[in-house]
Protein backbone atom coordinates (compact mmCIF):
# COMPACT_ATOMS: atom_id res chain seq x y z
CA UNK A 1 0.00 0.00 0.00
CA UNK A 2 1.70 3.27 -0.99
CA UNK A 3 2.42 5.76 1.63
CA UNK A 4 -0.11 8.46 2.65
CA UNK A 5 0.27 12.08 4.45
CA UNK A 6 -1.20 11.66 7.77
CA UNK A 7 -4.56 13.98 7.97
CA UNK A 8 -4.53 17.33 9.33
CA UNK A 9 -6.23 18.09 12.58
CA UNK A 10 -6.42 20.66 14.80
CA UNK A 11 -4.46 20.76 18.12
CA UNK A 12 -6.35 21.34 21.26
CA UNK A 13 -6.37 25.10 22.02
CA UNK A 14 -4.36 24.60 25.17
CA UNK A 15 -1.40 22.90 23.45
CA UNK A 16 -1.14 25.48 21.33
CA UNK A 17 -0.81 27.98 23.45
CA UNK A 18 1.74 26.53 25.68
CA UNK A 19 3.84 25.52 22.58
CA UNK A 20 3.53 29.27 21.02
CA UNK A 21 4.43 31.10 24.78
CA UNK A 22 7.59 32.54 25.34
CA UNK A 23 9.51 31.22 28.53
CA UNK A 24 10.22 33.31 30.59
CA UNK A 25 12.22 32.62 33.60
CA UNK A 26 12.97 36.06 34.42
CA UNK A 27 11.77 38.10 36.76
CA UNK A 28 11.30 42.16 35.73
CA UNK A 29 11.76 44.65 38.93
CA UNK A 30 10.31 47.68 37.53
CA UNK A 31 12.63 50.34 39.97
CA UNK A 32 16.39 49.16 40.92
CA UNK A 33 19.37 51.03 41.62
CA UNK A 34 22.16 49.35 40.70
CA UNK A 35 26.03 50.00 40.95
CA UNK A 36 28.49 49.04 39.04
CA UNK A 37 32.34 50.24 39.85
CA UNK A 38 35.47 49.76 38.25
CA UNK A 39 39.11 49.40 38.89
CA UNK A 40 40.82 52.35 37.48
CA UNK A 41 43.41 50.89 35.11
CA UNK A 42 43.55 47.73 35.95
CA UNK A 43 44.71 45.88 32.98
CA UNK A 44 47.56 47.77 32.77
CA UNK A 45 48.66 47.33 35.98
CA UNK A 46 48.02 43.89 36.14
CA UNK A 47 50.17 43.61 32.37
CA UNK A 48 52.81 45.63 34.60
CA UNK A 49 52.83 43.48 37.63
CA UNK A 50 53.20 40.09 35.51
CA UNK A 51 56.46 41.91 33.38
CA UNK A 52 57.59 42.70 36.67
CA UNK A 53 56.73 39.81 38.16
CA UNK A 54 55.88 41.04 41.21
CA UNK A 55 54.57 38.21 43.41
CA UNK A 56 52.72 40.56 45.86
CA UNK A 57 51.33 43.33 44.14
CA UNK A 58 48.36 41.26 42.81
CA UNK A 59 47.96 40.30 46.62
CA UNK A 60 46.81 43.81 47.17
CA UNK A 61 43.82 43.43 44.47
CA UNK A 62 42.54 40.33 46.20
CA UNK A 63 42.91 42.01 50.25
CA UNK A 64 40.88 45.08 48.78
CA UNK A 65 38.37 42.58 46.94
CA UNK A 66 37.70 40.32 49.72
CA UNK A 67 37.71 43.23 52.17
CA UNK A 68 34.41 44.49 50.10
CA UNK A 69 32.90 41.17 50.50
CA UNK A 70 33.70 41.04 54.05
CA UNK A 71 31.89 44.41 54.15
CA UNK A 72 28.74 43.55 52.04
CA UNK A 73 28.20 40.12 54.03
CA UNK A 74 28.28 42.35 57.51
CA UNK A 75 26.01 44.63 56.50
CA UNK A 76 22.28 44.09 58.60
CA UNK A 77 20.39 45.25 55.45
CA UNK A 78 21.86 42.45 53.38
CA UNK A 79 21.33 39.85 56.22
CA UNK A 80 17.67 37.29 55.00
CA UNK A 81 16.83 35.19 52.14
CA UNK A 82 14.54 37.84 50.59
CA UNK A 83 16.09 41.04 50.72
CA UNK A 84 16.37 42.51 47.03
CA UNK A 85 19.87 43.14 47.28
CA UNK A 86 23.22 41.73 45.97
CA UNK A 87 26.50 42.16 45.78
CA UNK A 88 28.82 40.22 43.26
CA UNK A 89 31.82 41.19 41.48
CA UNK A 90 33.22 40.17 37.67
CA UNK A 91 37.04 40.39 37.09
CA UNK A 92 37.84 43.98 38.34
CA UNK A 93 34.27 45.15 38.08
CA UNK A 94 32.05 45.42 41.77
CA UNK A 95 28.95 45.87 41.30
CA UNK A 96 25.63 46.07 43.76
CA UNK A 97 21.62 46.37 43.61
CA UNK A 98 18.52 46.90 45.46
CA UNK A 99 15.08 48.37 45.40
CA UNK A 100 15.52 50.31 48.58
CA UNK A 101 16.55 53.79 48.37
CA UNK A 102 17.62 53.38 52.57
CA UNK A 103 19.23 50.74 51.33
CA UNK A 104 21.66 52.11 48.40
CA UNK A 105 22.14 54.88 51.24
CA UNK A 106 23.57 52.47 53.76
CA UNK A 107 25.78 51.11 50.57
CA UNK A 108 27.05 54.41 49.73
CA UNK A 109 28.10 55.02 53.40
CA UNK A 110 29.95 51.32 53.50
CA UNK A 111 31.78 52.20 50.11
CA UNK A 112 33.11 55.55 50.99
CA UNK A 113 34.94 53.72 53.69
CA UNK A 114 35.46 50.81 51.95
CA UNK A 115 37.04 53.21 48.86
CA UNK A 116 39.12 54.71 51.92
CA UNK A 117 40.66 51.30 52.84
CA UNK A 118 41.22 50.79 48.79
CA UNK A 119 43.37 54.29 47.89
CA UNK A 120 45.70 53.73 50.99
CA UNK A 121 46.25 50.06 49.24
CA UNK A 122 46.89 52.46 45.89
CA UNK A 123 43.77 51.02 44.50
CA UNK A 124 41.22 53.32 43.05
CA UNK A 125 38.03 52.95 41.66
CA UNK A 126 35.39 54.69 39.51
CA UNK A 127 32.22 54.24 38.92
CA UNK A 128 28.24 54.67 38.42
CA UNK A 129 24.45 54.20 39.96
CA UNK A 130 21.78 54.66 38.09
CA UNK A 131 18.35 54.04 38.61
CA UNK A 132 16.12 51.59 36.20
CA UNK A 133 14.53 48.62 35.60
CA UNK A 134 16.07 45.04 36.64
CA UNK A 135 15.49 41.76 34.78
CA UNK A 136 16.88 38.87 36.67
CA UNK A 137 17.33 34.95 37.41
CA UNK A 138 19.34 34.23 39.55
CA UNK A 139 20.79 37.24 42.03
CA UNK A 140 23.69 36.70 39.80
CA UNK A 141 22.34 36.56 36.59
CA UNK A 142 20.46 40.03 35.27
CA UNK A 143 20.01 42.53 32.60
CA UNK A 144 18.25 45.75 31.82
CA UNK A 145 18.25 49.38 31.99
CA UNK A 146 19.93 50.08 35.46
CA UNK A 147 23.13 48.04 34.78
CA UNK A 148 23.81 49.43 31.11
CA UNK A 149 22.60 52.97 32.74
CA UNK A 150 25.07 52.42 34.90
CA UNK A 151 27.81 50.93 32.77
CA UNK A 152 27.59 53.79 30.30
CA UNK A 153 28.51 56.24 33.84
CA UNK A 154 31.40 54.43 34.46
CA UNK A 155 32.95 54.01 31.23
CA UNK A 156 31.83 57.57 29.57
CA UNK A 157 31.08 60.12 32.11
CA UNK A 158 33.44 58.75 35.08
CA UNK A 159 36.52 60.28 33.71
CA UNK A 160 37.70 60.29 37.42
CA UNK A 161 37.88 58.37 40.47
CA UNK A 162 34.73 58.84 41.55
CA UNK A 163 31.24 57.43 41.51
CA UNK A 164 28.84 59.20 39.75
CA UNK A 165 25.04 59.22 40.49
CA UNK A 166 22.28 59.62 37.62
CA UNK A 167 19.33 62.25 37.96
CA UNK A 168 16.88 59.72 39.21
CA UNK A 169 18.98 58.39 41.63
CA UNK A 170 19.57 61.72 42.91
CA UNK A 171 16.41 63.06 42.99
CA UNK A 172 15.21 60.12 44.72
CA UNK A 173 17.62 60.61 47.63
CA UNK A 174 18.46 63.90 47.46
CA UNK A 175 15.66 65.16 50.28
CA UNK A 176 18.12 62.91 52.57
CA UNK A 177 20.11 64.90 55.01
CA UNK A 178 22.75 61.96 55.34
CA UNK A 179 22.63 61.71 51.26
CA UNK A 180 23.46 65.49 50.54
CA UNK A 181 26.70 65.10 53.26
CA UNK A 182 27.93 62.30 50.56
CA UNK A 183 27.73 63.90 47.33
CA UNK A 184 29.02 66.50 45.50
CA UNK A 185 28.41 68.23 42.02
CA UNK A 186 30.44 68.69 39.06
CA UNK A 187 29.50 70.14 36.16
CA UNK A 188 26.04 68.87 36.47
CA UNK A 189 27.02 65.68 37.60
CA UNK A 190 26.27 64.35 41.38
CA UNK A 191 29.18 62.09 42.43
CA UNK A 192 29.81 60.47 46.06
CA UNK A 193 32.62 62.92 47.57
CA UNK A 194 35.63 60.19 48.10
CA UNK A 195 37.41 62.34 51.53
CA UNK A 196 34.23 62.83 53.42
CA UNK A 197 34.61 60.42 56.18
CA UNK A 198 38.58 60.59 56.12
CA UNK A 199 39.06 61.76 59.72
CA UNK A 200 36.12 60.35 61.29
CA UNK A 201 34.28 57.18 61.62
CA UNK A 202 31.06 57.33 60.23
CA UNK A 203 28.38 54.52 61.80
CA UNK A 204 28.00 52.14 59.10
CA UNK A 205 24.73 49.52 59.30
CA UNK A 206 27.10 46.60 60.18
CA UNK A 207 26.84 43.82 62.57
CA UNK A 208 28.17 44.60 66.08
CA UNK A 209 31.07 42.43 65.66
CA UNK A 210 32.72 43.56 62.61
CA UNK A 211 36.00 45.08 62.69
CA UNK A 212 37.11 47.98 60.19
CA UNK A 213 39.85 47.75 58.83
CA UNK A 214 42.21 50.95 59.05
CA UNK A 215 43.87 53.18 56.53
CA UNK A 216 46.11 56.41 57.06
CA UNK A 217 45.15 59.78 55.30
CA UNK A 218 48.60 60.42 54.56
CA UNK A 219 49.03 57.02 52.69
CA UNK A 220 46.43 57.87 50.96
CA UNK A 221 47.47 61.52 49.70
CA UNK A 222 51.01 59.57 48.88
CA UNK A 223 49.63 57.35 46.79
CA UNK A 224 47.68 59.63 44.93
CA UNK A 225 51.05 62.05 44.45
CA UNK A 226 53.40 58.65 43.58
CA UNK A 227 50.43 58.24 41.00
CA UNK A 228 50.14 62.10 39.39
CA UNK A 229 53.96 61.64 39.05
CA UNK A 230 53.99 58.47 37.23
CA UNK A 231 51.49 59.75 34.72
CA UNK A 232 52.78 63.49 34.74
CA UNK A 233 53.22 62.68 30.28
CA UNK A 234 49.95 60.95 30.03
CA UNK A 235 47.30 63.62 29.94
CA UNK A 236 44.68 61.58 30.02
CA UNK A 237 45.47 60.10 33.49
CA UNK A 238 47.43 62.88 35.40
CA UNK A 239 44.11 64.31 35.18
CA UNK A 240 42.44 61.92 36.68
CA UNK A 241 44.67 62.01 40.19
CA UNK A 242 45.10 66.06 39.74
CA UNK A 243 41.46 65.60 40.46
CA UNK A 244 42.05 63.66 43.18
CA UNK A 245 44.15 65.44 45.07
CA UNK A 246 42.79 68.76 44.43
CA UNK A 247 39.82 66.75 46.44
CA UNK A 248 41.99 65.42 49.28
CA UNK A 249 43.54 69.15 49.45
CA UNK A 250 39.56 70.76 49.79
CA UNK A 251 38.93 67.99 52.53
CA UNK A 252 42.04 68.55 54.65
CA UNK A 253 42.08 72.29 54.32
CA UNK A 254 38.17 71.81 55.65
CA UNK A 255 38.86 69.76 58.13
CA UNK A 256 41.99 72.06 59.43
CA UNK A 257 39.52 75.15 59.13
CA UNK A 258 36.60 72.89 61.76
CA UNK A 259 39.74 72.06 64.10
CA UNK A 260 41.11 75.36 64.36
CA UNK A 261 37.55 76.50 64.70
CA UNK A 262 36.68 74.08 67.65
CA UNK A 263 39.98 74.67 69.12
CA UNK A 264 39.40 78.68 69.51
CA UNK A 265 36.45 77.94 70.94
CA UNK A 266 37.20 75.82 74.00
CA UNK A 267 40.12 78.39 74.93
């Protein structure tokens, strides 16, 4: 018997729509601000240290990396299984998100110290937050507006060692007493000031029993110096710690001014 094509028939409506949906494991948060911060010139200090081949310089990278973990898994606001937040890190890139504006405060506070602790280790990192929408999968696995968002403020409008904030992140926070003390403008641009909380330590949302690690301010201002020398022919980068220490000037010439201030006063 020669062969025949099987008759047609029509699948049951329920099939077909289960064979025609899209699958979608992902889960869309409308409103997340997310950070994501970079080393500042890493590869070419890494391509330095292996020439070199200087054993303990890349020690420094992993101390300042697992010091920001050690941070992030101390911090209350972080502590639960359902928390919206998460903190992860790819190659040289940290990065952190939540819904919570209290939250992303309590972050900002914890990486001004922790960028502290970094710069007196002559690390130094920039960065952005921005303010979008989240689509995600695992805590560790995500896409959408707020990353690229803030991507695009690290690697275009960063051009120093700072972190800048977009306008909806700022806006959002900016009725915040605590916020306004952390961030500065530059030409239109909100970025968290990186000297703030040099000479004082600021109460971080941290469980009782961790221990801060310390850092000297005049380490810090070395480091920065050691660095404007080294790049004093590369325009692009002397820039970048002229800024820097034109910010660690402001902040100690402040600070001297509030001493000397509080000094005449008790005599």
């Amino acid at each position: 018997m020669a062969y025949q094509n099987p008759t047609p028939k029509i699948e049951d409506e329920t099939l077909v729509e289960d064979r025609n949906a899209e699958p979608s494991d992902y889960t869309t948060i409308e409103k997340v601000y997310f950070a994501f911060i970079d080393v500042l010139g890493f590869k070419k200090a890494f391509d330095d240290l292996k020439i070199s081949n200087n054993e303990e310089a890349p020690n420094k990278y992993r101390d300042v990396f697992n010091y920001y973990f050690s941070l992030m898994n101390s911090a209350k606001f972080m502590q639960g299984e359902k928390t919206g937040c998460y903190a992860g890190q790819t190659s040289d890139s940290l990065y952190f998100y939540t819904e919570r504006e209290d939250y992303l405060l309590q972050f900002i506070k914890i990486f001004s110290h922790f960028n502290l602790y970094a710069m007196s280790n002559n690390v130094f990192f920039r960065g952005g937050i921005a303010k979008g929408n989240l689509y995600k999968k695992e805590q560790y696995q995500f896409f959408g507006d707020s990353v690229i968002d803030a991507y695009l403020l690290e690697s275009n409008i960063s051009k120093y060692p700072i972190i800048v904030i977009d306008e909806s992140t700022h806006l959002a926070l900016n009725k915040d007493p605590e916020y306004k003390r952390c961030v500065n403008d530059l030409k239109e641009r909100h970025y968290i000031k990186p000297f703030e909380f040099l000479w004082e330590n600021e109460k971080l949302d941290l469980d009782d029993s961790t221990i801060l690690k310390s850092y000297e301010p005049q380490k810090i201002k070395d480091n920065i110096e050691k660095n404007k020398q080294l790049f004093e022919y590369d325009v692009k980068n002397y820039e970048k710690y002229t800024f820097l220490l034109k910010e660690f000037t402001d902040a100690e010439e402040l600070k001297n001014k509030i001493t000397g201030e509080e000094d005449n006063g008790e005599l």
